[in-house]
C-alpha atoms as a PDB file:
ATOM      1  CA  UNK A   1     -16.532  37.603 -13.852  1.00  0.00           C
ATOM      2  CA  UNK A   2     -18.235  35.024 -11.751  1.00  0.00           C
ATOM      3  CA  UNK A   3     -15.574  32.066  -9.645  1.00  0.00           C
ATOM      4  CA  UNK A   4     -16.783  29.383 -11.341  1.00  0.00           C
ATOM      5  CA  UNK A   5     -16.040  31.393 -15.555  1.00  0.00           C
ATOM      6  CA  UNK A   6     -12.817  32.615 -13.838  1.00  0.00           C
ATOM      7  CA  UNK A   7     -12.285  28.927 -12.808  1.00  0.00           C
ATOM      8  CA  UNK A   8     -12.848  28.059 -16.314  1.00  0.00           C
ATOM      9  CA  UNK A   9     -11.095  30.438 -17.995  1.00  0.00           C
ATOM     10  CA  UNK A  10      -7.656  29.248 -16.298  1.00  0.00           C
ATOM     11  CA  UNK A  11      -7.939  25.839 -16.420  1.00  0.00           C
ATOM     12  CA  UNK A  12      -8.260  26.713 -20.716  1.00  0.00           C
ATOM     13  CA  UNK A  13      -5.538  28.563 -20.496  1.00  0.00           C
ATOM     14  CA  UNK A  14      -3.740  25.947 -18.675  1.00  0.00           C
ATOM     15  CA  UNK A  15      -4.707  23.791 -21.376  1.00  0.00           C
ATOM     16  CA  UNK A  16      -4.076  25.683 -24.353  1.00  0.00           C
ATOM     17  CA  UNK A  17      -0.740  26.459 -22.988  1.00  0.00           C
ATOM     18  CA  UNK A  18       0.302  22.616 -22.548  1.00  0.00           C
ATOM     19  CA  UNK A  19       1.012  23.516 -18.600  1.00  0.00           C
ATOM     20  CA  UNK A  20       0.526  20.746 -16.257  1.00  0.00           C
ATOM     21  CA  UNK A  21      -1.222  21.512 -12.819  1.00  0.00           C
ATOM     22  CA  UNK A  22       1.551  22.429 -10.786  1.00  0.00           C
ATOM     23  CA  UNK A  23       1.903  19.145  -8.024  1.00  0.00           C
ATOM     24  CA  UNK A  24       1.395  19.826  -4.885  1.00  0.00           C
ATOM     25  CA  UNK A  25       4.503  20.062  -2.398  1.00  0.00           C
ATOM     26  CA  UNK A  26       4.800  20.729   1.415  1.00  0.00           C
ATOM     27  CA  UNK A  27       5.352  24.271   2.695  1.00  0.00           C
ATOM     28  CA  UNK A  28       8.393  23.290   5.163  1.00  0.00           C
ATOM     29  CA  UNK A  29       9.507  19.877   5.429  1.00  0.00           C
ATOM     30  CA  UNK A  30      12.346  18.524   7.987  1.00  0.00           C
ATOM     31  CA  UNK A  31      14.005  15.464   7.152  1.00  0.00           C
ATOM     32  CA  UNK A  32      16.569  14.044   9.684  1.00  0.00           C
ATOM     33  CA  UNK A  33      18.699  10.368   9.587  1.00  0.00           C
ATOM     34  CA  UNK A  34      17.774   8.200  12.835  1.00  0.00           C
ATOM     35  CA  UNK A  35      18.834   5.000  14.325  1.00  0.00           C
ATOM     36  CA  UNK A  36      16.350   1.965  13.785  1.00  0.00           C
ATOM     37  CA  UNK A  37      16.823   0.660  16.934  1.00  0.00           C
ATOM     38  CA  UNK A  38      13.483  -0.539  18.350  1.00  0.00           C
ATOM     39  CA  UNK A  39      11.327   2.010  16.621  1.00  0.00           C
ATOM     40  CA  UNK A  40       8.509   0.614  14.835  1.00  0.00           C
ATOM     41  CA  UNK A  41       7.973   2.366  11.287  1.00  0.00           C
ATOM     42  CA  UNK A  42       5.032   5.126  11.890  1.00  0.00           C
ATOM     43  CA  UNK A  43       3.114   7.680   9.810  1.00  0.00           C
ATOM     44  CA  UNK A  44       0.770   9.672  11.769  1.00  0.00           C
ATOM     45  CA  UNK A  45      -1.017  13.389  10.756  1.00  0.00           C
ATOM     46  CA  UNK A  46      -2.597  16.291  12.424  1.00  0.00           C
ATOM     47  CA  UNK A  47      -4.081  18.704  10.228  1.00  0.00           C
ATOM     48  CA  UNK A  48      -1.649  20.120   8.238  1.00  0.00           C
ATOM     49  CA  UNK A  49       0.923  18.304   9.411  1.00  0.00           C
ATOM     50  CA  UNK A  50       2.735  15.002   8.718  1.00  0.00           C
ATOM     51  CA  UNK A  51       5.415  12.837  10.312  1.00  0.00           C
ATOM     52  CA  UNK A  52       6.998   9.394   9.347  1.00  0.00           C
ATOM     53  CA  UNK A  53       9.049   7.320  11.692  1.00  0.00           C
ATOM     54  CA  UNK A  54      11.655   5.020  10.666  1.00  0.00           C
ATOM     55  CA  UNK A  55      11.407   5.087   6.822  1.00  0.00           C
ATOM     56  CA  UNK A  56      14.091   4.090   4.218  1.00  0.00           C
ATOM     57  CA  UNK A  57      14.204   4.839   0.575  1.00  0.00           C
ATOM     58  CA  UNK A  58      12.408   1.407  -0.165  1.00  0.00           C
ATOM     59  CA  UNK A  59       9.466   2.437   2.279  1.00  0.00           C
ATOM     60  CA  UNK A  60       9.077   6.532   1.631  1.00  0.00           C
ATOM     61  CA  UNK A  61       8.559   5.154  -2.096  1.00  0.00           C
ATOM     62  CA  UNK A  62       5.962   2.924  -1.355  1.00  0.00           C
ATOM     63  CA  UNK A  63       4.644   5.226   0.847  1.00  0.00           C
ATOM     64  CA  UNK A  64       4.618   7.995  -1.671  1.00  0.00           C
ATOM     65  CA  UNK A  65       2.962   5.777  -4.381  1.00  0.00           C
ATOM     66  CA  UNK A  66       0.395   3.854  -2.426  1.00  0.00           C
ATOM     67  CA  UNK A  67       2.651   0.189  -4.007  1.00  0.00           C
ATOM     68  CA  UNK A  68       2.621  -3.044  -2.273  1.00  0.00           C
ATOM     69  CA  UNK A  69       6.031  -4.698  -1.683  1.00  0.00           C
ATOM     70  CA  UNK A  70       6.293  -6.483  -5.137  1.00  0.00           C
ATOM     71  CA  UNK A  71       5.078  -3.545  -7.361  1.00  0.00           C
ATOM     72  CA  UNK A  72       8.692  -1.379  -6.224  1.00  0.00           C
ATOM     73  CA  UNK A  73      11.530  -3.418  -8.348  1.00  0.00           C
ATOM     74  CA  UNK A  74      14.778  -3.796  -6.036  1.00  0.00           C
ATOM     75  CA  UNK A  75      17.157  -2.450  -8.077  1.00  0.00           C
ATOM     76  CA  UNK A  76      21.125  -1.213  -7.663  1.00  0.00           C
ATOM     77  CA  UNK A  77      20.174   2.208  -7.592  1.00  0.00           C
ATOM     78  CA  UNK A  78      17.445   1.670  -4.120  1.00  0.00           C
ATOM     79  CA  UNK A  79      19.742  -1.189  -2.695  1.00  0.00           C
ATOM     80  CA  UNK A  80      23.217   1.245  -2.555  1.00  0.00           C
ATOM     81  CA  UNK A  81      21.438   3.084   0.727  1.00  0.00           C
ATOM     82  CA  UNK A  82      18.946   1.007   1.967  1.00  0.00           C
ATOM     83  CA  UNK A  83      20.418   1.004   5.245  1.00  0.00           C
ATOM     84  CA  UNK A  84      19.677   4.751   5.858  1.00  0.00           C
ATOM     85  CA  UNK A  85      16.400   5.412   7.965  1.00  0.00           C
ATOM     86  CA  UNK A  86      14.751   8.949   8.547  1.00  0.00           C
ATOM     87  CA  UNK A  87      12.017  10.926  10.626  1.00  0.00           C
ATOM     88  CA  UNK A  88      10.605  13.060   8.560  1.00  0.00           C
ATOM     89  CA  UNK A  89       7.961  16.413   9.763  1.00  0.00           C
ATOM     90  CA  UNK A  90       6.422  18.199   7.381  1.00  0.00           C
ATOM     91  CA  UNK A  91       3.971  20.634   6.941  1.00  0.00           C
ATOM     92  CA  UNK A  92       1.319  21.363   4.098  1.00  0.00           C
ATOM     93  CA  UNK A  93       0.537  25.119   3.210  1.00  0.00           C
ATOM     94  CA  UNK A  94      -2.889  26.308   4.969  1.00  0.00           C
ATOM     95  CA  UNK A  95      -4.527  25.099   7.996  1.00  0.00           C
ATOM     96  CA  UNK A  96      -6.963  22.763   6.026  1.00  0.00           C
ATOM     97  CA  UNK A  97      -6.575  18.813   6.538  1.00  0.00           C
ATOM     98  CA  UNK A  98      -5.237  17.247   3.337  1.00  0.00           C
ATOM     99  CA  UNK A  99      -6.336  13.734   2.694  1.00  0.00           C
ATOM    100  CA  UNK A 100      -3.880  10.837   2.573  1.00  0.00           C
ATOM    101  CA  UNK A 101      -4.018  10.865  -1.414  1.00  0.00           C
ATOM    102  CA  UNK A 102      -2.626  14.345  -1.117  1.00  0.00           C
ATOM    103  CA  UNK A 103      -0.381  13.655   1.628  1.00  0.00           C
ATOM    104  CA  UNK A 104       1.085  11.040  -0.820  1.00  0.00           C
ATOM    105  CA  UNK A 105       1.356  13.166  -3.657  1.00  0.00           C
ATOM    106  CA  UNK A 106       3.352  15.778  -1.161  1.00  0.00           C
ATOM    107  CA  UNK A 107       5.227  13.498  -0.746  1.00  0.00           C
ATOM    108  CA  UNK A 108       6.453  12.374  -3.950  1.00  0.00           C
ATOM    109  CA  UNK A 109       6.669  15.841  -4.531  1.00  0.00           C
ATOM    110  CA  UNK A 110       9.330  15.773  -1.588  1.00  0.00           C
ATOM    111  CA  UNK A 111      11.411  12.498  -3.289  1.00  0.00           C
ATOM    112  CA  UNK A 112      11.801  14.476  -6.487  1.00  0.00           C
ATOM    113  CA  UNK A 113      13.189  17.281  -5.124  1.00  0.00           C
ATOM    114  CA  UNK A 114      15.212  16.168  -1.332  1.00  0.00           C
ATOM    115  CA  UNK A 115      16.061  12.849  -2.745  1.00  0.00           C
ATOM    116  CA  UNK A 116      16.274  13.303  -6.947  1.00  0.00           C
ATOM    117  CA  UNK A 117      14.424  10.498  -7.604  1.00  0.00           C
ATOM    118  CA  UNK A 118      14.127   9.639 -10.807  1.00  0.00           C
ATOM    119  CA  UNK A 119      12.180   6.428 -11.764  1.00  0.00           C
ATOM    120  CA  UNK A 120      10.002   4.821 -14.643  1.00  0.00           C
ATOM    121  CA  UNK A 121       7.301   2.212 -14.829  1.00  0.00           C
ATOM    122  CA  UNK A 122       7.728  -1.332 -16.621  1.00  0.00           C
ATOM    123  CA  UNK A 123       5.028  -4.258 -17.194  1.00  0.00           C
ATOM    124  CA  UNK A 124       6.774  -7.670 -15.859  1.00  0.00           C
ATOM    125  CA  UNK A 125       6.208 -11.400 -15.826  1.00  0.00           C
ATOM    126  CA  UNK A 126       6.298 -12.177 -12.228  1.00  0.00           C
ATOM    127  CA  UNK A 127       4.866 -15.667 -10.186  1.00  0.00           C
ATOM    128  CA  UNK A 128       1.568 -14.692  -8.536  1.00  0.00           C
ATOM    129  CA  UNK A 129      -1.483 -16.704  -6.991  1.00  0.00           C
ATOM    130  CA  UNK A 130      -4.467 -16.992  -7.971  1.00  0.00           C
ATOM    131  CA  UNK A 131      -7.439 -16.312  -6.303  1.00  0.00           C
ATOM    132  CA  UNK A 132      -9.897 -19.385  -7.315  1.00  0.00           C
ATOM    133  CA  UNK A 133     -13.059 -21.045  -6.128  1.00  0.00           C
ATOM    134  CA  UNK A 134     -12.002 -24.563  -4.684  1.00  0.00           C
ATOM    135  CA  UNK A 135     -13.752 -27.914  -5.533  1.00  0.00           C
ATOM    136  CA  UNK A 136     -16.994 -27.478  -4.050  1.00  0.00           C
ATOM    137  CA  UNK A 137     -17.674 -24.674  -4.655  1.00  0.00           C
ATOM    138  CA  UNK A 138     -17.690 -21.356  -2.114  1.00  0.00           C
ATOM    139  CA  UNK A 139     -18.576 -21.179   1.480  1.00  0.00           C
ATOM    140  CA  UNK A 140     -19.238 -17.408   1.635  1.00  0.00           C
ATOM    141  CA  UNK A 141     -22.148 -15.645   3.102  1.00  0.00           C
ATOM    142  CA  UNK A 142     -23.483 -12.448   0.932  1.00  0.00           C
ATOM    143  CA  UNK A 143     -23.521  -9.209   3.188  1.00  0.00           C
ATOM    144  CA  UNK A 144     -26.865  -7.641   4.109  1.00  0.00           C
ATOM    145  CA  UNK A 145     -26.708  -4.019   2.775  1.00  0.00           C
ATOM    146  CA  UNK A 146     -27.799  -3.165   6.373  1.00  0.00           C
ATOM    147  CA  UNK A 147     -24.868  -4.492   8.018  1.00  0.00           C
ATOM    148  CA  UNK A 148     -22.182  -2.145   8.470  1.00  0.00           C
ATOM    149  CA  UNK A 149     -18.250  -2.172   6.671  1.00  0.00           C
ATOM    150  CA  UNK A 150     -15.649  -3.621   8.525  1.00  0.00           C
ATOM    151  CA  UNK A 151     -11.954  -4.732   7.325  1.00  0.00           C
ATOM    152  CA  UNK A 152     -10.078  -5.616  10.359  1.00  0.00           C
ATOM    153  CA  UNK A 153      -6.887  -7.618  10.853  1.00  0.00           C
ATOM    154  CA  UNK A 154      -5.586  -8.595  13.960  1.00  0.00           C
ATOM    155  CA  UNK A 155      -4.033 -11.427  16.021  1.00  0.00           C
ATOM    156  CA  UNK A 156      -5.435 -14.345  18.266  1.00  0.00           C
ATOM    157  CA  UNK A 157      -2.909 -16.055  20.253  1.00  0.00           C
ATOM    158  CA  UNK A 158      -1.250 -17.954  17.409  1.00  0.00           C
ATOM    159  CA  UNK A 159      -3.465 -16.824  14.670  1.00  0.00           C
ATOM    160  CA  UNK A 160      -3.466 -13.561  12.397  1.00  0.00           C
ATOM    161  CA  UNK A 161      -7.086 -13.349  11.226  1.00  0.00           C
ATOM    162  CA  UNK A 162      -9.068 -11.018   8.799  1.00  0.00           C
ATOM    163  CA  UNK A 163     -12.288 -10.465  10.312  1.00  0.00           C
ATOM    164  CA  UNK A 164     -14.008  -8.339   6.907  1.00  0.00           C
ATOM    165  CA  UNK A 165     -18.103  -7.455   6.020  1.00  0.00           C
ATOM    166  CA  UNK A 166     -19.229  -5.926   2.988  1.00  0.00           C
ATOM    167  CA  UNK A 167     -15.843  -7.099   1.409  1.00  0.00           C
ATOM    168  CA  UNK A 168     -14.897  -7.874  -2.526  1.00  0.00           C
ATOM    169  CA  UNK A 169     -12.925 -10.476  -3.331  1.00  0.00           C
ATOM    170  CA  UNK A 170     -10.139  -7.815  -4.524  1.00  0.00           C
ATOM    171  CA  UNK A 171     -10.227  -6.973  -0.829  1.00  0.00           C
ATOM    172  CA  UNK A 172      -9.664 -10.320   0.277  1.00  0.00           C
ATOM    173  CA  UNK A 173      -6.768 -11.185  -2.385  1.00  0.00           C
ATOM    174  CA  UNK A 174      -5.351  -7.672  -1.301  1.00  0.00           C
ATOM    175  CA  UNK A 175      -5.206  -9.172   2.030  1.00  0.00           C
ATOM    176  CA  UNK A 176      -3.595 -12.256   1.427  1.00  0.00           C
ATOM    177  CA  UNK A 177       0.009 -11.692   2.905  1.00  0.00           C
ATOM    178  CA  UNK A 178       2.155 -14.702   1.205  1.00  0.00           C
ATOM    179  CA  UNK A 179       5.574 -14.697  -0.770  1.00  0.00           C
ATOM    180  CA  UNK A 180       3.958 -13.144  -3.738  1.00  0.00           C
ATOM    181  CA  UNK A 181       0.874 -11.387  -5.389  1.00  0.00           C
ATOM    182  CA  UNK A 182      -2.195 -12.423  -5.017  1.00  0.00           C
ATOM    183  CA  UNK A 183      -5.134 -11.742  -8.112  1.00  0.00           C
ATOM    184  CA  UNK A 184      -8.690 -12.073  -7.601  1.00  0.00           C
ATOM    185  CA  UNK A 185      -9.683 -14.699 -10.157  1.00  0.00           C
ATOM    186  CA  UNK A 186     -12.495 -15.869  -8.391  1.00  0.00           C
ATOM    187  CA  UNK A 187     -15.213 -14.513 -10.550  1.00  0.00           C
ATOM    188  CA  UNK A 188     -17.558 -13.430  -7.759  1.00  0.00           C
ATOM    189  CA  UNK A 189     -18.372  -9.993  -7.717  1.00  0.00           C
ATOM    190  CA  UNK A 190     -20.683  -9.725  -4.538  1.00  0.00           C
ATOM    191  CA  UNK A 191     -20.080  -8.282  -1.375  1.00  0.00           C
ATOM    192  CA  UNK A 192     -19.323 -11.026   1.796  1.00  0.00           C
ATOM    193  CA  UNK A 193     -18.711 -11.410   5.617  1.00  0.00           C
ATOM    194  CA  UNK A 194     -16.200 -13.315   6.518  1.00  0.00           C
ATOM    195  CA  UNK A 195     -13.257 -14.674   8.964  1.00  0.00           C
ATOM    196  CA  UNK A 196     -10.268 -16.349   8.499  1.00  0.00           C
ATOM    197  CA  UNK A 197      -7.367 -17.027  11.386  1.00  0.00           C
ATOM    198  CA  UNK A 198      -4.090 -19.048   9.688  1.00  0.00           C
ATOM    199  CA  UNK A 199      -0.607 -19.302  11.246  1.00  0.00           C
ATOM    200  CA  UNK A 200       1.841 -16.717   9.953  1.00  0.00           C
ATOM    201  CA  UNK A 201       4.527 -18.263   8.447  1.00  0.00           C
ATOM    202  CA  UNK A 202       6.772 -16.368  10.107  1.00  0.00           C
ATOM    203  CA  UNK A 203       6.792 -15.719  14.178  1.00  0.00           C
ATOM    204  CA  UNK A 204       8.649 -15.382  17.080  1.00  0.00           C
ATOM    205  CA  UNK A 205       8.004 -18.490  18.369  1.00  0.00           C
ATOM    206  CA  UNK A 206       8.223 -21.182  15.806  1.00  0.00           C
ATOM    207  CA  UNK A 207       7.623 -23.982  17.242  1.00  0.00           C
ATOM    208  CA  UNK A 208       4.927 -26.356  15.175  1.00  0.00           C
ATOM    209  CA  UNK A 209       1.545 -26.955  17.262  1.00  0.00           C
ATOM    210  CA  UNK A 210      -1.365 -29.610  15.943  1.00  0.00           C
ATOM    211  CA  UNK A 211      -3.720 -26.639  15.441  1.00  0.00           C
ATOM    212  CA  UNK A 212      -1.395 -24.438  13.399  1.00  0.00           C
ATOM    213  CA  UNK A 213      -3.284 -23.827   9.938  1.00  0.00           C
ATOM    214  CA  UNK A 214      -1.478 -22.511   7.172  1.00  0.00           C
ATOM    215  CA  UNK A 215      -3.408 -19.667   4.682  1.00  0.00           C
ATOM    216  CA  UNK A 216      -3.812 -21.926   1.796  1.00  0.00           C
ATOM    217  CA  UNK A 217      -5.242 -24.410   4.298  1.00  0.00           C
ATOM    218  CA  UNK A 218      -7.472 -21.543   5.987  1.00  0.00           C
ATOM    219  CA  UNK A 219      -9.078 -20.325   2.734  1.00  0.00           C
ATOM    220  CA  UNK A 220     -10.376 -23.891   1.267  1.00  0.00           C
ATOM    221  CA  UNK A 221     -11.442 -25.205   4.546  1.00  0.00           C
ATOM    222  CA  UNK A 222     -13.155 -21.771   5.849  1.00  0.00           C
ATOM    223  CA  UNK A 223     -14.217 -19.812   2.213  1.00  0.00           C
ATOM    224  CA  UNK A 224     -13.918 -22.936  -0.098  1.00  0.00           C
ATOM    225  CA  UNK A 225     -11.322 -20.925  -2.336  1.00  0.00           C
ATOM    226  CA  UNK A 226      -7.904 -21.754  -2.775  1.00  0.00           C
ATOM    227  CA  UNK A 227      -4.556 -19.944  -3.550  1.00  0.00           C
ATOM    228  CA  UNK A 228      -3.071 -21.609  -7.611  1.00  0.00           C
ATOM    229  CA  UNK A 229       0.052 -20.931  -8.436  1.00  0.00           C
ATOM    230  CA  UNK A 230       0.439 -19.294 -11.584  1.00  0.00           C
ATOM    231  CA  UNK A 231       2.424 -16.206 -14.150  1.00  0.00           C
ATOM    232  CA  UNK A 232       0.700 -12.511 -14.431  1.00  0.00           C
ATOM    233  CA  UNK A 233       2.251  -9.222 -16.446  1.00  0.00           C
ATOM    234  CA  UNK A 234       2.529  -6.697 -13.188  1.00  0.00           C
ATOM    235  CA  UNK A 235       3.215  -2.890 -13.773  1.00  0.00           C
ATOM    236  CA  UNK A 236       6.085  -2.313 -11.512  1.00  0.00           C
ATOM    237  CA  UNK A 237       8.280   0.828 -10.705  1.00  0.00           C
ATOM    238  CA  UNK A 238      11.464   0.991 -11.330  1.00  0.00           C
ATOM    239  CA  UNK A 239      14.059   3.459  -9.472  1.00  0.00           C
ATOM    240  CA  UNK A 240      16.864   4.853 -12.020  1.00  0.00           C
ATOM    241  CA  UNK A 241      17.949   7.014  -9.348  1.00  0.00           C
ATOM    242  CA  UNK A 242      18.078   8.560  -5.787  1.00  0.00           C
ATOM    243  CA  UNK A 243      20.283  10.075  -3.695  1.00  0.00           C
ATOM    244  CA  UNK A 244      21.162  11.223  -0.086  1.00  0.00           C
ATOM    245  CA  UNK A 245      18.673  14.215   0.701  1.00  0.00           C
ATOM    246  CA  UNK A 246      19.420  17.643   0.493  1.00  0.00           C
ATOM    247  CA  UNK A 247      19.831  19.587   3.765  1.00  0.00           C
ATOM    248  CA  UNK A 248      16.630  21.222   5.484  1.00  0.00           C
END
């Protein structure tokens, strides 16, 4: 039988069955508690191989499920141990190079069955902004299809800045770091280059200057758009359970 009937045939089978595909799990995986300290949160790879530095329960779940901060509900069940940090090393089966969709997958493979998490997925209400044009209108510049991508952020003295080409406007409201989600409801659905520099909100030295510029500020004055306040359903996931991980 040739690969691609045999292919076929199992995937039917599979099918008729009512078997899922089985999810794909690490070959070893090491997972030891660790001091915070001054260690910076990390997830690097090599081939086959994975490690995260410095993760809690809160941040191997958003890890594992590609969320931002306000898609993972804080509930009593992810607050009782969110205290406990780990450096985890773990290895997927071959020599092949998974991709970071698969690495992710791993590892939720890994919270099931080290951590017995158990969770479930809700729609809330939840504050957001909005994403809108400002009054008069946009000051964006449309990418030439020549010019290559680019989606940096970085810092400039005072300033954090996102220095993006070839970018949506989902990119952009992806971006946005503020108290709460940001939704593209700009109606533009080109491609632009663009930069914006704002003063965090937050930083270690606090002190007001005449040149700080705050985001909302940044985006009218530099894109012509503007941040609006306003009330969105957002799928969330909510933790029913996890625990303390089983030994290696």
């Amino acid at each position: 039988m040739e690969l691609r009937y045999l292919f076929l045939a199992l995937a039917t089978l599979c099918l008729a069955s009512g078997q899922s595909p089985k999810p794909k799990a690490f070959e070893v995986a090491s997972i030891k508690p660790m001091q915070l300290g001054g260690v910076m949160m990390g997830f690097s790879s090599s081939g086959p191989r994975l490690t995260l530095e410095g993760y809690n329960d809160f941040n191997l779940i958003q890890e594992a499920f590609n969320l931002k901060r306000y898609q993972l509900a804080r509930t009593a069940a992810l607050e009782q141990d969110f205290d406990s940090w780990y450096f985890i090393s773990a290895k997927a089966e071959g020599a092949g190079t998974p991709t970071k969709a698969e690495f992710r997958e791993m590892l939720q493979t890994l919270l099931a069955e080290r951590f017995q998490l158990k969770y479930h997925r809700e729609t809330r209400e939840m504050p957001v902004y909005a994403l809108v044009i400002a009054k008069g209108g946009p000051k964006l510049k449309e990418s030439d299809p020549e010019t290559p991508r680019k989606a940096n952020h970085g810092v400039n003295g005072r300033y954090q800045n996102m220095d993006f080409t070839q970018a949506t406007m989902d990119e952009l409201a992806d971006g946005i770091g503020v108290d709460r989600p940001v939704i593209n409801r700009t109606g533009l659905t080109g491609k632009y280059d663009f930069k914006v520099e704002a003063t965090p909100e937050f930083r270690i030295n606090s002190n007001p200057d005449p040149s700080d510029i705050t985001i909302f500020d940044a985006l009218q004055k530099t894109l012509g758009l503007r941040l609006e306040p306003q009330k969105a359903p957002i799928e969330v996931l909510v933790v029913d359970h996890i625990g303390k991980p089983t030994e290696n």
